[in-house]
C-alpha atoms as a PDB file:
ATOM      1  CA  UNK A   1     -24.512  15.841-199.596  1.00  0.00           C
ATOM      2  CA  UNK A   2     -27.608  13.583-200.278  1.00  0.00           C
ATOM      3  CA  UNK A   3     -27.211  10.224-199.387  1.00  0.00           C
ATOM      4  CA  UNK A   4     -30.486   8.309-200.818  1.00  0.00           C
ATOM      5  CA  UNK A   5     -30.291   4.227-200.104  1.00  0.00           C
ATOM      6  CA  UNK A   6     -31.742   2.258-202.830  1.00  0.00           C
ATOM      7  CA  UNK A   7     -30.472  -1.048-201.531  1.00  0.00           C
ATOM      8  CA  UNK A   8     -33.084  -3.449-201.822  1.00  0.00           C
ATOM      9  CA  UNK A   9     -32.283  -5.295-198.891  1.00  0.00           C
ATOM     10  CA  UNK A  10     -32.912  -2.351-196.203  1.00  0.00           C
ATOM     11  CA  UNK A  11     -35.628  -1.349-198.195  1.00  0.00           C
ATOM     12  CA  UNK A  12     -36.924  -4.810-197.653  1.00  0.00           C
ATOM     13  CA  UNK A  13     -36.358  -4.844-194.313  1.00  0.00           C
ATOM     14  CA  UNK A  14     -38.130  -1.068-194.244  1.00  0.00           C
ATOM     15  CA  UNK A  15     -41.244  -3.045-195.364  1.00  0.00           C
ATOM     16  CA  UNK A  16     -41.095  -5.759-192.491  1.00  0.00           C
ATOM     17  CA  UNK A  17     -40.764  -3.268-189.843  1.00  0.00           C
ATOM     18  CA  UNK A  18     -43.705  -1.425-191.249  1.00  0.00           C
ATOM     19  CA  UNK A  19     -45.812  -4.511-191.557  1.00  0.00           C
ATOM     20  CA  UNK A  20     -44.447  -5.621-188.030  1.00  0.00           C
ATOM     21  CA  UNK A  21     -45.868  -2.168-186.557  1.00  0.00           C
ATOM     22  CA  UNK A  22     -49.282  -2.619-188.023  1.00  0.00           C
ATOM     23  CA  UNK A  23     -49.561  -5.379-187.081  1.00  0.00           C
ATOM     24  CA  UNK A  24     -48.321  -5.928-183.632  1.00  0.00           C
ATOM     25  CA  UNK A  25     -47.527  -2.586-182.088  1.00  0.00           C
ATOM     26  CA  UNK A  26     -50.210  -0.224-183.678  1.00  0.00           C
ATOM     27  CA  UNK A  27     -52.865  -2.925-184.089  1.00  0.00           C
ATOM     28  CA  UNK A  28     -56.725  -2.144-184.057  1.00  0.00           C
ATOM     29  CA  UNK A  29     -56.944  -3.064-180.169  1.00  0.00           C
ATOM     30  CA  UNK A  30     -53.248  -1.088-179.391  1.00  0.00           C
ATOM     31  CA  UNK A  31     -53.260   1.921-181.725  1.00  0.00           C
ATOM     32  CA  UNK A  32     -55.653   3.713-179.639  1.00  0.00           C
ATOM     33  CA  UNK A  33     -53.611   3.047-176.525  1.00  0.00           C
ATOM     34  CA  UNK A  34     -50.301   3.709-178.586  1.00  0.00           C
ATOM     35  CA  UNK A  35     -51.298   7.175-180.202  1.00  0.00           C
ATOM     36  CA  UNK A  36     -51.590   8.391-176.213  1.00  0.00           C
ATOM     37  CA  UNK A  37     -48.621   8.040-175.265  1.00  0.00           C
ATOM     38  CA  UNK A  38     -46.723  11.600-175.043  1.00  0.00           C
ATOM     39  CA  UNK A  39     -44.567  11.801-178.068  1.00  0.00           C
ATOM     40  CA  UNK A  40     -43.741  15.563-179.285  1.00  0.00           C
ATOM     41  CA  UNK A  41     -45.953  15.827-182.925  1.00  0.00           C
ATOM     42  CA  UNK A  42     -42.430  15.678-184.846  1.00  0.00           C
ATOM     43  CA  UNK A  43     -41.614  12.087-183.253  1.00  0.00           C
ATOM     44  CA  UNK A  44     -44.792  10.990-184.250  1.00  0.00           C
ATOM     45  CA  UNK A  45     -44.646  12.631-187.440  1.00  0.00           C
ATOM     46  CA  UNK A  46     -40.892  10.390-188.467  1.00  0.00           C
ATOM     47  CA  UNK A  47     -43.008   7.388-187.153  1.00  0.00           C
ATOM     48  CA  UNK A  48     -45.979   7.833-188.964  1.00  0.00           C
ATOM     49  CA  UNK A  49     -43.413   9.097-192.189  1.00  0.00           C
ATOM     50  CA  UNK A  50     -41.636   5.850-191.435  1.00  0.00           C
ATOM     51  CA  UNK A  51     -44.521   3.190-191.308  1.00  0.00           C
ATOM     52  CA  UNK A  52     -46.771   4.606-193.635  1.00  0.00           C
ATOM     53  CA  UNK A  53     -45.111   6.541-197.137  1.00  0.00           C
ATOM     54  CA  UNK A  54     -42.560   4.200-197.780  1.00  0.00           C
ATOM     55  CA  UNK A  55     -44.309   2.981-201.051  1.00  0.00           C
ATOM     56  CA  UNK A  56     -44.268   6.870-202.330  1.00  0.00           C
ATOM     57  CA  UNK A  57     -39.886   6.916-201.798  1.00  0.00           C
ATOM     58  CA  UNK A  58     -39.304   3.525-202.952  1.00  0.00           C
ATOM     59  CA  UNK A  59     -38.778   4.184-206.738  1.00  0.00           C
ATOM     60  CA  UNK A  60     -36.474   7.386-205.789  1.00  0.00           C
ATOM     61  CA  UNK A  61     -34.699   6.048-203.034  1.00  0.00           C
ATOM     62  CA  UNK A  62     -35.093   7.351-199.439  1.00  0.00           C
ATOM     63  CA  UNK A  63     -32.621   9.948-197.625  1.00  0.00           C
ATOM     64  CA  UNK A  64     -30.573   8.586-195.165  1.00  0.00           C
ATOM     65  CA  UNK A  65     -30.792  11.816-193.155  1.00  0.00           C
ATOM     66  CA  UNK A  66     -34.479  11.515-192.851  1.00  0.00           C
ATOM     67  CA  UNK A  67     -34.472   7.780-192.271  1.00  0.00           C
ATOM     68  CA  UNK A  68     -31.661   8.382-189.195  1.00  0.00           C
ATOM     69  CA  UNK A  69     -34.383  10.847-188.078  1.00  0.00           C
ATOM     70  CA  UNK A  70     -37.133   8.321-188.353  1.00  0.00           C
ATOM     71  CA  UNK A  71     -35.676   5.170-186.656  1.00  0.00           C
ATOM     72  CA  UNK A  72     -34.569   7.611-183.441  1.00  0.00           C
ATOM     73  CA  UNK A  73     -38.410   8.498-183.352  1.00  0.00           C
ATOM     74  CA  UNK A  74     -39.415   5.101-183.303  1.00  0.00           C
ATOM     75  CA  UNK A  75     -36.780   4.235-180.643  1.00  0.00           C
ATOM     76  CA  UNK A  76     -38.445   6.878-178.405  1.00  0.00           C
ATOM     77  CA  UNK A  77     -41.576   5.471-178.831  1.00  0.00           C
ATOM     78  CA  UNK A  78     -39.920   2.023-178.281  1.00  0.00           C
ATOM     79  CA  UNK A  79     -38.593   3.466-174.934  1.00  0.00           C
ATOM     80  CA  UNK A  80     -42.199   5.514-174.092  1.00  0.00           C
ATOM     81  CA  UNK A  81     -43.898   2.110-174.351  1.00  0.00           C
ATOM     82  CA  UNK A  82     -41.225   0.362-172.303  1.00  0.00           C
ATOM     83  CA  UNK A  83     -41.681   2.388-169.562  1.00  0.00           C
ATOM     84  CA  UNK A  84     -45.525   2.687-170.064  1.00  0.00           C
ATOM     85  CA  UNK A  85     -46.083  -1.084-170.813  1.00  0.00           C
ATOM     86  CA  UNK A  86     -48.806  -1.791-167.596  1.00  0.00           C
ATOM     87  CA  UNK A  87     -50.594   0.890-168.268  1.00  0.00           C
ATOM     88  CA  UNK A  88     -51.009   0.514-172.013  1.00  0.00           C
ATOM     89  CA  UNK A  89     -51.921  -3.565-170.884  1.00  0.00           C
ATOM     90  CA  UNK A  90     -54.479  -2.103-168.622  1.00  0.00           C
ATOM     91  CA  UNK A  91     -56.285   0.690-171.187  1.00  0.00           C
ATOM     92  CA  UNK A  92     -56.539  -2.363-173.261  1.00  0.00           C
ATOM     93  CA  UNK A  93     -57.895  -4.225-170.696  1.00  0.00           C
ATOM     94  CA  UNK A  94     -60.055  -1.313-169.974  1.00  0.00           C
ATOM     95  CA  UNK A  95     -62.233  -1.712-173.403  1.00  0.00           C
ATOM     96  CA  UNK A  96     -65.196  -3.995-172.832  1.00  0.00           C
ATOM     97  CA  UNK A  97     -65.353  -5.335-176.550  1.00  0.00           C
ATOM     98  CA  UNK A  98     -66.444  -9.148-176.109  1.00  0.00           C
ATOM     99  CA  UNK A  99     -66.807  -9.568-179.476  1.00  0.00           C
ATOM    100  CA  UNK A 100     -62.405  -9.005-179.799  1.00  0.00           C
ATOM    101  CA  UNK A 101     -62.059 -10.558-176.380  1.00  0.00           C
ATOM    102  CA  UNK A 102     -59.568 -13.157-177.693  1.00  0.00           C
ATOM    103  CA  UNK A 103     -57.926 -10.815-180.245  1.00  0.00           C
ATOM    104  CA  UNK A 104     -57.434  -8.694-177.420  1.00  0.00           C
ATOM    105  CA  UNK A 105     -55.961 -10.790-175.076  1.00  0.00           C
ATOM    106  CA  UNK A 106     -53.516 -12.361-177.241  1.00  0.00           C
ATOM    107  CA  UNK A 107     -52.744  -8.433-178.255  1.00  0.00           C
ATOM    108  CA  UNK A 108     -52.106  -7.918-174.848  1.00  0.00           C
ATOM    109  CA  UNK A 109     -50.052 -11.247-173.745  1.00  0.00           C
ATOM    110  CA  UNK A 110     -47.192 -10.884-177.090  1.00  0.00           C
ATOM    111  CA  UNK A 111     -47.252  -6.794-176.446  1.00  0.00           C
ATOM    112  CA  UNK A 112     -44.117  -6.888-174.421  1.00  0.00           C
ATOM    113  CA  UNK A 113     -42.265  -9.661-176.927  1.00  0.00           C
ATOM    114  CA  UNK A 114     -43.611  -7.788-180.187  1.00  0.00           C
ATOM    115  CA  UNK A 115     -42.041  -4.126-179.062  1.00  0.00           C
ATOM    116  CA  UNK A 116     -39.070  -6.197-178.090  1.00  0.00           C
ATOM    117  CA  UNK A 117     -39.209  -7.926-182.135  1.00  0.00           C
ATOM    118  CA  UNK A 118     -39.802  -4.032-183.396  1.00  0.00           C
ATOM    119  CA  UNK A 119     -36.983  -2.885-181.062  1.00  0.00           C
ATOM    120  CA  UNK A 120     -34.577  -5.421-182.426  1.00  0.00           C
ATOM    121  CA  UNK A 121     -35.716  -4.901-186.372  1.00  0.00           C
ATOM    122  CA  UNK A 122     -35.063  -1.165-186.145  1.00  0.00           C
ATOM    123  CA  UNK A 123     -31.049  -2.083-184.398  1.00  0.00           C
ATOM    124  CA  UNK A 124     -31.041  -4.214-187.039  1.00  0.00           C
ATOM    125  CA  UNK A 125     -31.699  -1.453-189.710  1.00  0.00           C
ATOM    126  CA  UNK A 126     -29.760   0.728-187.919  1.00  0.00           C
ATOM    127  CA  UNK A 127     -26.670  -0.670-187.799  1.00  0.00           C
ATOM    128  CA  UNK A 128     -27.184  -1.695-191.780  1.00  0.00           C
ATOM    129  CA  UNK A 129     -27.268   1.807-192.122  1.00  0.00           C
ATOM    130  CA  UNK A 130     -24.318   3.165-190.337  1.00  0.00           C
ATOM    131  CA  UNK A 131     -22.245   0.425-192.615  1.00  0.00           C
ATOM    132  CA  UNK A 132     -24.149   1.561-195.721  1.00  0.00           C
ATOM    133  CA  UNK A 133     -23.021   5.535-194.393  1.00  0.00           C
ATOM    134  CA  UNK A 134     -19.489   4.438-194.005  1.00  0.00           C
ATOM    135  CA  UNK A 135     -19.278   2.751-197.019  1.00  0.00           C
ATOM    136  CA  UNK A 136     -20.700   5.758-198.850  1.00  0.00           C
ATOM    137  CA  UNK A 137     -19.276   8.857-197.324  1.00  0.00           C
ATOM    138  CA  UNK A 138     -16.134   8.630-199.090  1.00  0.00           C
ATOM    139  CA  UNK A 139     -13.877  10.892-197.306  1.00  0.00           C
ATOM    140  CA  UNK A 140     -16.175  13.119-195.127  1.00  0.00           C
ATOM    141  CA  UNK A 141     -17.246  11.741-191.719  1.00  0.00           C
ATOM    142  CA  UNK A 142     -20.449   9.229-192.154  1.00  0.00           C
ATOM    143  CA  UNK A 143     -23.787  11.124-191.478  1.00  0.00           C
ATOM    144  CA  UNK A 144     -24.850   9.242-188.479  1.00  0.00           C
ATOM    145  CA  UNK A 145     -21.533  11.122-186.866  1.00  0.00           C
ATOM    146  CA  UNK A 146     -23.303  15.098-187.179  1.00  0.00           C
ATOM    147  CA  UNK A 147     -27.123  13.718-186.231  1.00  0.00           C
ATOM    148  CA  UNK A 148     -27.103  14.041-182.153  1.00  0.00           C
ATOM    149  CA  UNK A 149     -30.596  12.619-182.360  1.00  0.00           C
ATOM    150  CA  UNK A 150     -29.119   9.273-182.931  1.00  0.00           C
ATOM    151  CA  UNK A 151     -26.783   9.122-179.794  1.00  0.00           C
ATOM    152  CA  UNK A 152     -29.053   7.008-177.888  1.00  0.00           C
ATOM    153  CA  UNK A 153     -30.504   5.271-180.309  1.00  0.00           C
ATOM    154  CA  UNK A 154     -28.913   2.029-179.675  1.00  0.00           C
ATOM    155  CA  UNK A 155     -28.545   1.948-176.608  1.00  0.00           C
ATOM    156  CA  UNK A 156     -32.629   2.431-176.276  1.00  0.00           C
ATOM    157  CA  UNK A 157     -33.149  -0.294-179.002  1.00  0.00           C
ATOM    158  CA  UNK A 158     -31.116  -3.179-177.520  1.00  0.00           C
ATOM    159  CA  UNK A 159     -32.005  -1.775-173.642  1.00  0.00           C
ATOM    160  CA  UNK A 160     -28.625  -1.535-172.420  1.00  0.00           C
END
């Protein structure tokens, strides 16, 4: 069964974590840094799916399967950059572009706050999703409950 969320409040809140992730995590100064971290193609493909094509789903709704899928990708590259965050600070660092100097450094100083704001947007969405599954799964166990991807998933996201 096809579970598509139309509710305009997680689509909403879709659209802030995409802006957030332009913006902050996958910046012009970060992207660069970001797209070299090992993530299999798949992972990157539910992030890039995530934070780019929302627009094109919007009218239609989006499947809750595939955003389940999505939000564990982007918790994997939450945890990736975690564990990598001195050495993305340092490639950074690495690029001798005066002219972005001060772009770059305040890139560079909020890096470790912003994945921390992404981090707690996507637990956010995620647990407004597992109530929007159990609402809407009638008598059949909610979806999140047969996806083994999403085990972790909160755990990585809130770091505990």
């Amino acid at each position: 069964m096809d579970h598509i969320v139309v509710d305009e409040d997680i689509i909403m809140l879709i659209e802030r974590i995409s802006y957030h992730y332009h913006f902050n995590i996958a910046n012009r100064v970060l992207r660069p840094v970001i797209l070299q971290i090992y993530l299999e193609k798949s992972t990157w493909d539910n992030i890039e799916a995530f934070t780019e094509k929302l627009e094109v789903s919007r009218c239609s709704g989006l499947k809750l399967d595939d955003l389940y899928r999505q939000i564990a990708a982007c918790a994997h590259l939450v945890e990736a950059a975690r564990n990598e965050t001195e050495s993305i600070k340092n490639k950074v660092n690495a690029v001798h572009d005066d002219s972005d100097k001060e772009y770059r450094d305040m890139t560079i100083n909020n890096f470790s706050g912003n994945l921390q704001t992404f981090a707690d947007l996507l637990n956010l969405l995620f647990v407004l999703l597992i109530d929007f599954d159990k609402r809407n799964s009638g008598e059949n166990p909610p979806l999140y409950t047969q996806i083994p991807e999403l085990d972790d998933v909160n755990h990585i996201l809130t770091g505990e």
